[in-house]
PDB file of N, CA and C in Angstrom:
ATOM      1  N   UNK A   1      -3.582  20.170 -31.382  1.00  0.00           N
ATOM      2  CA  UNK A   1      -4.922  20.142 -30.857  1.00  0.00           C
ATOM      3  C   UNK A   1      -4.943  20.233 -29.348  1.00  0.00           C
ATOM      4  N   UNK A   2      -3.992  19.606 -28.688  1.00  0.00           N
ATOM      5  CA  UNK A   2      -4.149  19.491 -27.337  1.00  0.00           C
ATOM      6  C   UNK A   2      -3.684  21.146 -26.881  1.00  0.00           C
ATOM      7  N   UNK A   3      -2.826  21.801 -27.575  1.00  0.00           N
ATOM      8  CA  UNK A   3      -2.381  23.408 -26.631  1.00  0.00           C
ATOM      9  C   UNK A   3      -3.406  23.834 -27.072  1.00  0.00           C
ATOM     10  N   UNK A   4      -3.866  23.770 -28.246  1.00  0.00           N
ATOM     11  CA  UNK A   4      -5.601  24.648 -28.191  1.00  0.00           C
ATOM     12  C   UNK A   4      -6.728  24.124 -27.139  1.00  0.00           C
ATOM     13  N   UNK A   5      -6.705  22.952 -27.168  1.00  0.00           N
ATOM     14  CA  UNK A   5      -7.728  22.504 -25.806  1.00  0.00           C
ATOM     15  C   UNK A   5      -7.303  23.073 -24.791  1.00  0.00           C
ATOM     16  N   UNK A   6      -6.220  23.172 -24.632  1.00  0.00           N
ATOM     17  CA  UNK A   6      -5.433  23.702 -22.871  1.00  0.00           C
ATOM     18  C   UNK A   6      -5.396  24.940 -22.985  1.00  0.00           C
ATOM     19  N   UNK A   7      -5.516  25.819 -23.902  1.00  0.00           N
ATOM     20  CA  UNK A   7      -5.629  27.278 -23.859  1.00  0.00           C
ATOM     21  C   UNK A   7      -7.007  27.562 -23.562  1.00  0.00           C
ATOM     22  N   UNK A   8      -7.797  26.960 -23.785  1.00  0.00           N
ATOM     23  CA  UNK A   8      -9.520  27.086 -23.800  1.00  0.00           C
ATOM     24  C   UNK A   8      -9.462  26.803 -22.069  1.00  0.00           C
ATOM     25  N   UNK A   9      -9.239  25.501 -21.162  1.00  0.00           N
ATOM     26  CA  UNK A   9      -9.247  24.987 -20.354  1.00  0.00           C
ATOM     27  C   UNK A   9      -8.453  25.707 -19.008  1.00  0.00           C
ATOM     28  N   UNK A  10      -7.474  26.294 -20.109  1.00  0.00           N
ATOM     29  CA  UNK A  10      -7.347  27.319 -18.747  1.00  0.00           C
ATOM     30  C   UNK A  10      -7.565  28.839 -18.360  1.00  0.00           C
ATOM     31  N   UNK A  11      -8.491  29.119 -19.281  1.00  0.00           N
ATOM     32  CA  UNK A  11      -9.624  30.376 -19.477  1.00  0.00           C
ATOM     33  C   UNK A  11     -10.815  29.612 -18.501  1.00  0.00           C
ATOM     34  N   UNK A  12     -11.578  28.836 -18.450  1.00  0.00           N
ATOM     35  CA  UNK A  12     -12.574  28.566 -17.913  1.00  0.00           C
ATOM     36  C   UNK A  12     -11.960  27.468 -16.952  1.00  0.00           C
ATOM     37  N   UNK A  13     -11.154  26.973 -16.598  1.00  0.00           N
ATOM     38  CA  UNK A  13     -10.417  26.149 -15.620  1.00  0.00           C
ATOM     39  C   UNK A  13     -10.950  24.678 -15.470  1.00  0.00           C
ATOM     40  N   UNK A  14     -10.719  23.739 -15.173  1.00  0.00           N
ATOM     41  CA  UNK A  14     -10.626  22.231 -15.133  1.00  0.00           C
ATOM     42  C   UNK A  14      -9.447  21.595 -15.517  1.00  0.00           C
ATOM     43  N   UNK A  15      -9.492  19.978 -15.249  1.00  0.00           N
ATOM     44  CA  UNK A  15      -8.462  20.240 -15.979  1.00  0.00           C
ATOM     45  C   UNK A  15      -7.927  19.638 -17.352  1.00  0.00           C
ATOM     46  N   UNK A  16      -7.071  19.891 -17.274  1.00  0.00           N
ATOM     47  CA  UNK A  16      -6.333  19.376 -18.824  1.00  0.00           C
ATOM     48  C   UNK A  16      -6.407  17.920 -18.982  1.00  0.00           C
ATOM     49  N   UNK A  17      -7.147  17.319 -19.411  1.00  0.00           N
ATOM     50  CA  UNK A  17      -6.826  15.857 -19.462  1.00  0.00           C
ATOM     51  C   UNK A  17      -5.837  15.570 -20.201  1.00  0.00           C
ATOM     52  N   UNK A  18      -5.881  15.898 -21.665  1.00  0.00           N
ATOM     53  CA  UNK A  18      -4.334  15.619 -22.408  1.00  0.00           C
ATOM     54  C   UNK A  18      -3.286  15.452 -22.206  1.00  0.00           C
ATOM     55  N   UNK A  19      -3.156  16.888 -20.860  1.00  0.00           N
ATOM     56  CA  UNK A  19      -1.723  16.689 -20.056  1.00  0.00           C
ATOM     57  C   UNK A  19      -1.684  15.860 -19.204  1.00  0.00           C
ATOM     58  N   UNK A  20      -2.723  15.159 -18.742  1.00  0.00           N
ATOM     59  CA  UNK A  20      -2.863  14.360 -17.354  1.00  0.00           C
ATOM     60  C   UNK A  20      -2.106  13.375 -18.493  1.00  0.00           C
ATOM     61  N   UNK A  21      -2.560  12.607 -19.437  1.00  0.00           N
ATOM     62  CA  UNK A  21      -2.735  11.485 -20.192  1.00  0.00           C
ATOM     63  C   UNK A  21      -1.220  11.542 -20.585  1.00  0.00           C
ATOM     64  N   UNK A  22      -0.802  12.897 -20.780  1.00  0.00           N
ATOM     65  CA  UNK A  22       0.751  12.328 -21.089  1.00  0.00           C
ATOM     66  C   UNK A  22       1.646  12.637 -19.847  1.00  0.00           C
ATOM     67  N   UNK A  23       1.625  13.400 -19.251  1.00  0.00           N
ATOM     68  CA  UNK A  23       2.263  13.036 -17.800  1.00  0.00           C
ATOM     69  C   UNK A  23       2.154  11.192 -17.396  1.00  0.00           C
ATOM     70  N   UNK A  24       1.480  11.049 -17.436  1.00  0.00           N
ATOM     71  CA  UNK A  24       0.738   9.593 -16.649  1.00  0.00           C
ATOM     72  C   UNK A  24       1.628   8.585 -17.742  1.00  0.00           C
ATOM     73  N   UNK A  25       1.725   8.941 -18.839  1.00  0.00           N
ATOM     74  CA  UNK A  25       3.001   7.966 -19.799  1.00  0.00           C
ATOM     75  C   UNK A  25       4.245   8.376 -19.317  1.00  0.00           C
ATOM     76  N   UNK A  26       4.486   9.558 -19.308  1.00  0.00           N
ATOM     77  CA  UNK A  26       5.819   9.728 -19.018  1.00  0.00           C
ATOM     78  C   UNK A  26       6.664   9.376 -17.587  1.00  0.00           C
ATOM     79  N   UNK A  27       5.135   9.117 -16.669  1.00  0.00           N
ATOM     80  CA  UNK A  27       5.891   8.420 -15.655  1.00  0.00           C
ATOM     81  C   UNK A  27       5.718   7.137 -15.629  1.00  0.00           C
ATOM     82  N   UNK A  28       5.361   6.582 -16.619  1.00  0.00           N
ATOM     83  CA  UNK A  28       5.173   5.095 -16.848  1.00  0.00           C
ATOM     84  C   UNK A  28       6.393   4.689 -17.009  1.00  0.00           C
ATOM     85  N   UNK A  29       6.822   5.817 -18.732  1.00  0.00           N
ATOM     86  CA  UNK A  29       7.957   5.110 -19.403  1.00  0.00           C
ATOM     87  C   UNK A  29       9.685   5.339 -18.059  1.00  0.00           C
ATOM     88  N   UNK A  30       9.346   6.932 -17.549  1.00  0.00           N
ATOM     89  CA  UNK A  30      10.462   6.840 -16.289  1.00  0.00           C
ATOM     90  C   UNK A  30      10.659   5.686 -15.398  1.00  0.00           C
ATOM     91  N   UNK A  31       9.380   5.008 -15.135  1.00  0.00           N
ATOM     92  CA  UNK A  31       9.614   3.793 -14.226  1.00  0.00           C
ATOM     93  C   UNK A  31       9.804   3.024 -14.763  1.00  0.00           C
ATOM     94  N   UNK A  32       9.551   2.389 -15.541  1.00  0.00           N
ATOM     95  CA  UNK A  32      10.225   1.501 -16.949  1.00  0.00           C
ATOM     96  C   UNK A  32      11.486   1.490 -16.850  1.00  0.00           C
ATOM     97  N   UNK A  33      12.377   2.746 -17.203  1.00  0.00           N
ATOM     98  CA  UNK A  33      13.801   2.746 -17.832  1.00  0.00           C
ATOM     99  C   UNK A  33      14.554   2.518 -15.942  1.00  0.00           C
ATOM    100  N   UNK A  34      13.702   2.888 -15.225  1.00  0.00           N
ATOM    101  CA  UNK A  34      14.427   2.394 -14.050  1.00  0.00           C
ATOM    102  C   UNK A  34      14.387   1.121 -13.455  1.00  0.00           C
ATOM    103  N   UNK A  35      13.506   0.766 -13.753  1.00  0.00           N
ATOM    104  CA  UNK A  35      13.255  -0.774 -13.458  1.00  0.00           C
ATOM    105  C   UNK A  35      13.919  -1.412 -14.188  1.00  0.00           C
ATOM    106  N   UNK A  36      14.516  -1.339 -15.945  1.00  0.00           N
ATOM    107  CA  UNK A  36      14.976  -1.592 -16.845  1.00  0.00           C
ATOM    108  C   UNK A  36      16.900  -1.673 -16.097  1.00  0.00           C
ATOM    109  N   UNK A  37      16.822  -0.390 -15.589  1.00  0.00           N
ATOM    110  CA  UNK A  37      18.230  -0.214 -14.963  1.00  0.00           C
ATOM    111  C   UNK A  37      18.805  -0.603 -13.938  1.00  0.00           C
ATOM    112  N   UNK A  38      17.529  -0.943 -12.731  1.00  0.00           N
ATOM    113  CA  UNK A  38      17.599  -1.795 -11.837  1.00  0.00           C
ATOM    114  C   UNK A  38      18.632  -3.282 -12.259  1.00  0.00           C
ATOM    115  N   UNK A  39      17.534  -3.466 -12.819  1.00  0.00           N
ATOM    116  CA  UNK A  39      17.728  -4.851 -13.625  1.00  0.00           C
ATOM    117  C   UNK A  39      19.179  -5.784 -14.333  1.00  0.00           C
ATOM    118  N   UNK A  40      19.620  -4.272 -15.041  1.00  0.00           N
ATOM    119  CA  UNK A  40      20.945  -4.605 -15.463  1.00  0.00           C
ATOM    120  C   UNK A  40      21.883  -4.967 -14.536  1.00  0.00           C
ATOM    121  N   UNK A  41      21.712  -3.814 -13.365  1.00  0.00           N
ATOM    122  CA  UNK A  41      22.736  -4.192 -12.586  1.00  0.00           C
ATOM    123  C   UNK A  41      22.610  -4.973 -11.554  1.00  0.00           C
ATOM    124  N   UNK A  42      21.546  -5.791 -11.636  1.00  0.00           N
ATOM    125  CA  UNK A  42      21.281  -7.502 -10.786  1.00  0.00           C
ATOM    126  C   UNK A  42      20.525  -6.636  -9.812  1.00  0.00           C
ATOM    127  N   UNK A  43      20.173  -6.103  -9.374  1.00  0.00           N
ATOM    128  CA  UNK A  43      19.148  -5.638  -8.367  1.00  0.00           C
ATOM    129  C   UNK A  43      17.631  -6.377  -8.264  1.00  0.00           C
ATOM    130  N   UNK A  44      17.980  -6.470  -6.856  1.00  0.00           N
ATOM    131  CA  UNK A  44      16.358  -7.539  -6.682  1.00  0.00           C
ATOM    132  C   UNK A  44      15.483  -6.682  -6.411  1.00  0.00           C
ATOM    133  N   UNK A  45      15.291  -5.385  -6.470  1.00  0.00           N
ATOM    134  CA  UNK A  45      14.482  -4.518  -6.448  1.00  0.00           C
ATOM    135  C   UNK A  45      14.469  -3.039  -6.095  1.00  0.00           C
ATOM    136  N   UNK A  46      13.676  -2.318  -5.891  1.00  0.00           N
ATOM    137  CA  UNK A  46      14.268  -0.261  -6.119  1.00  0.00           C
ATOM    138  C   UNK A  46      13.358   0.002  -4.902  1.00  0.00           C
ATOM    139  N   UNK A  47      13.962   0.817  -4.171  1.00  0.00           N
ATOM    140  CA  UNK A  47      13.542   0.779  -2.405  1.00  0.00           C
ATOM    141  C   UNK A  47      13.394   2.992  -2.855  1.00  0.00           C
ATOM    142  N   UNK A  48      12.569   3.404  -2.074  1.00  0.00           N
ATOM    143  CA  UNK A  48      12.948   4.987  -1.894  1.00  0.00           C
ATOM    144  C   UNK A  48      12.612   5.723  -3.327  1.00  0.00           C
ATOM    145  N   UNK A  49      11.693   5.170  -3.592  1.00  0.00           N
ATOM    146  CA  UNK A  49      11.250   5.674  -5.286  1.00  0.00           C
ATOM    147  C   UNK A  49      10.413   7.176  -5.179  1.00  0.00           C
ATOM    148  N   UNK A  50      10.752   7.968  -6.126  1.00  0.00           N
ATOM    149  CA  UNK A  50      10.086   8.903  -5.768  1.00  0.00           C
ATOM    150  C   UNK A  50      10.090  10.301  -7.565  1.00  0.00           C
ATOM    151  N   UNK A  51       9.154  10.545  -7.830  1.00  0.00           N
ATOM    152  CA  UNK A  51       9.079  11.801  -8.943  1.00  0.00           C
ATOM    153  C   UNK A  51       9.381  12.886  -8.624  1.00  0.00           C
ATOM    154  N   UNK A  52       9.575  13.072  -9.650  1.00  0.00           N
ATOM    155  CA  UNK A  52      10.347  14.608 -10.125  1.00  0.00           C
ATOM    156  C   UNK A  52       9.991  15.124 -11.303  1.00  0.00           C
ATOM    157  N   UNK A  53       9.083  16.434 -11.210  1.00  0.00           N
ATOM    158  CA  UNK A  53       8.777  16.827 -12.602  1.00  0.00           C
ATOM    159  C   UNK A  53       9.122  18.765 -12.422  1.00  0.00           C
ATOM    160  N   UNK A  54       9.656  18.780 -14.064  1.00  0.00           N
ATOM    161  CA  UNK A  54       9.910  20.547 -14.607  1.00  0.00           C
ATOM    162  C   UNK A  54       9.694  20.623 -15.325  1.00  0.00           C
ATOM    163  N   UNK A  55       9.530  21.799 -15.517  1.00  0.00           N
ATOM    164  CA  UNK A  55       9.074  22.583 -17.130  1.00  0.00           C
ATOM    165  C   UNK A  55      10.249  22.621 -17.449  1.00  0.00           C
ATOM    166  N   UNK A  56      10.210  22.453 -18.817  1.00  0.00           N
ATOM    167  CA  UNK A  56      11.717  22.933 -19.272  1.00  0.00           C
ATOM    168  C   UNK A  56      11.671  23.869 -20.268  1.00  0.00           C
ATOM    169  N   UNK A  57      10.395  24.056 -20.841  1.00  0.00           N
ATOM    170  CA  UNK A  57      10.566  25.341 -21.668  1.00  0.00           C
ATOM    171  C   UNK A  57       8.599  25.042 -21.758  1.00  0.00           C
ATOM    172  N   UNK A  58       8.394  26.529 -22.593  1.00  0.00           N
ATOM    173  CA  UNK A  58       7.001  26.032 -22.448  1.00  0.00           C
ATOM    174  C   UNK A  58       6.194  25.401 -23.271  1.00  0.00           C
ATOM    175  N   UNK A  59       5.251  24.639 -23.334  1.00  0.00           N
ATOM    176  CA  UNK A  59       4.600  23.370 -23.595  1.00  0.00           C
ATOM    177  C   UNK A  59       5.476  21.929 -23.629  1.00  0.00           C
ATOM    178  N   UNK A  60       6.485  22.423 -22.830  1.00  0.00           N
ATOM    179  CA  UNK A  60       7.310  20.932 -22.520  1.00  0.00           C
ATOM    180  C   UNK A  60       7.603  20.839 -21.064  1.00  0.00           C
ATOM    181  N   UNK A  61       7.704  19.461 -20.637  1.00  0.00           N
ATOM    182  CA  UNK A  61       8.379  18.852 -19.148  1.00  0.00           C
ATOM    183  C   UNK A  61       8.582  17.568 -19.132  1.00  0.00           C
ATOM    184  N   UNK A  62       9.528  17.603 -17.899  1.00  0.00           N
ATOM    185  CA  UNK A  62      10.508  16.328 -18.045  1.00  0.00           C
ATOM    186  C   UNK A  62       9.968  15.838 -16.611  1.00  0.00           C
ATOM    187  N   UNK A  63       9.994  14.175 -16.647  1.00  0.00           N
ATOM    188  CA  UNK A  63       9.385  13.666 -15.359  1.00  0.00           C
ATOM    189  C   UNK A  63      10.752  12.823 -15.259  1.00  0.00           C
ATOM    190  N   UNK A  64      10.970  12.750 -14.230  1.00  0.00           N
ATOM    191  CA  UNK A  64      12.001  12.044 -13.282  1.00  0.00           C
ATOM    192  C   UNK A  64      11.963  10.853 -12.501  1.00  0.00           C
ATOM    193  N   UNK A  65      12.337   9.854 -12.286  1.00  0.00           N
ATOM    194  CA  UNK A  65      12.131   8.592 -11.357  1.00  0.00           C
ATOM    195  C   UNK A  65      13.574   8.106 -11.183  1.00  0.00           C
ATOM    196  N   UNK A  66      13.660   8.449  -8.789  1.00  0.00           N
ATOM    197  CA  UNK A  66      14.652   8.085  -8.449  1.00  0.00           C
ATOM    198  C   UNK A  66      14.461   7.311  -7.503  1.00  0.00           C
ATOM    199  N   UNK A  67      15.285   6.030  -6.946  1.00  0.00           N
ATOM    200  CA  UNK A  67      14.947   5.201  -6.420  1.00  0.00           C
ATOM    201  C   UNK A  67      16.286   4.297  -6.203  1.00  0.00           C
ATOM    202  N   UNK A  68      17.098   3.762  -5.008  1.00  0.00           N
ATOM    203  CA  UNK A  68      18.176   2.882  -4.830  1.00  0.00           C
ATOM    204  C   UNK A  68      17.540   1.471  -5.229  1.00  0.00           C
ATOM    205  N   UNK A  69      18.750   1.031  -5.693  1.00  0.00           N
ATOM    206  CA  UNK A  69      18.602  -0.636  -6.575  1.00  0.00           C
ATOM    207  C   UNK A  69      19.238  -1.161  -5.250  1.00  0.00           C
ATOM    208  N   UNK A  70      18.599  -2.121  -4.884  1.00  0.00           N
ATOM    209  CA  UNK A  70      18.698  -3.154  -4.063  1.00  0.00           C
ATOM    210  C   UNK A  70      19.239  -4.883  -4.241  1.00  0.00           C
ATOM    211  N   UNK A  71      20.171  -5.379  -3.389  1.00  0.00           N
ATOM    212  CA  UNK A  71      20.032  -6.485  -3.525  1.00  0.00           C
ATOM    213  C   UNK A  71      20.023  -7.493  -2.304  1.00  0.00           C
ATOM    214  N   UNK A  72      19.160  -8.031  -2.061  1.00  0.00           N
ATOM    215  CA  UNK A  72      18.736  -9.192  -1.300  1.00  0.00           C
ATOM    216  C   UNK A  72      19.310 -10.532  -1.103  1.00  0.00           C
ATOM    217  N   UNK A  73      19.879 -10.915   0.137  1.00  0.00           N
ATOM    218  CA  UNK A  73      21.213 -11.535   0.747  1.00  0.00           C
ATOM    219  C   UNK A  73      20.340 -12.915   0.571  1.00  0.00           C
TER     220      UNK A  73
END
């Protein structure tokens, strides 16, 4: 349902909410698994955070979250 909404949406242009809605998870769950990873390795917190997103084929993409784990003296 959603590539038929987005095929319509980008004939008459606005934008895609669907994709907003899952972009916007996928950088949820990226900051998650880094904060998650932070974590393991005793880090008191992630300094220099920053996204990264590609297509990787089409109707797919991958979002990215990089950021140094910190620890506090």
């Amino acid at each position: 349902g959603r590539d038929f909404g987005a095929g319509l949406k980008s004939i008459v242009g606005g934008e895609l909410t669907g994709y907003t809605e899952m972009m916007e998870e996928a950088r949820d769950i990226a900051m998650q698994r880094m904060e998650e990873e932070a974590k393991r390795l005793g880090a008191d917190g992630i300094v220099g955070i920053r996204f990264s997103t590609s297509a990787i084929m089409q109707g797919a993409a991958e979002v990215m979250a990089y950021g140094t784990a910190v620890k506090f003296k």
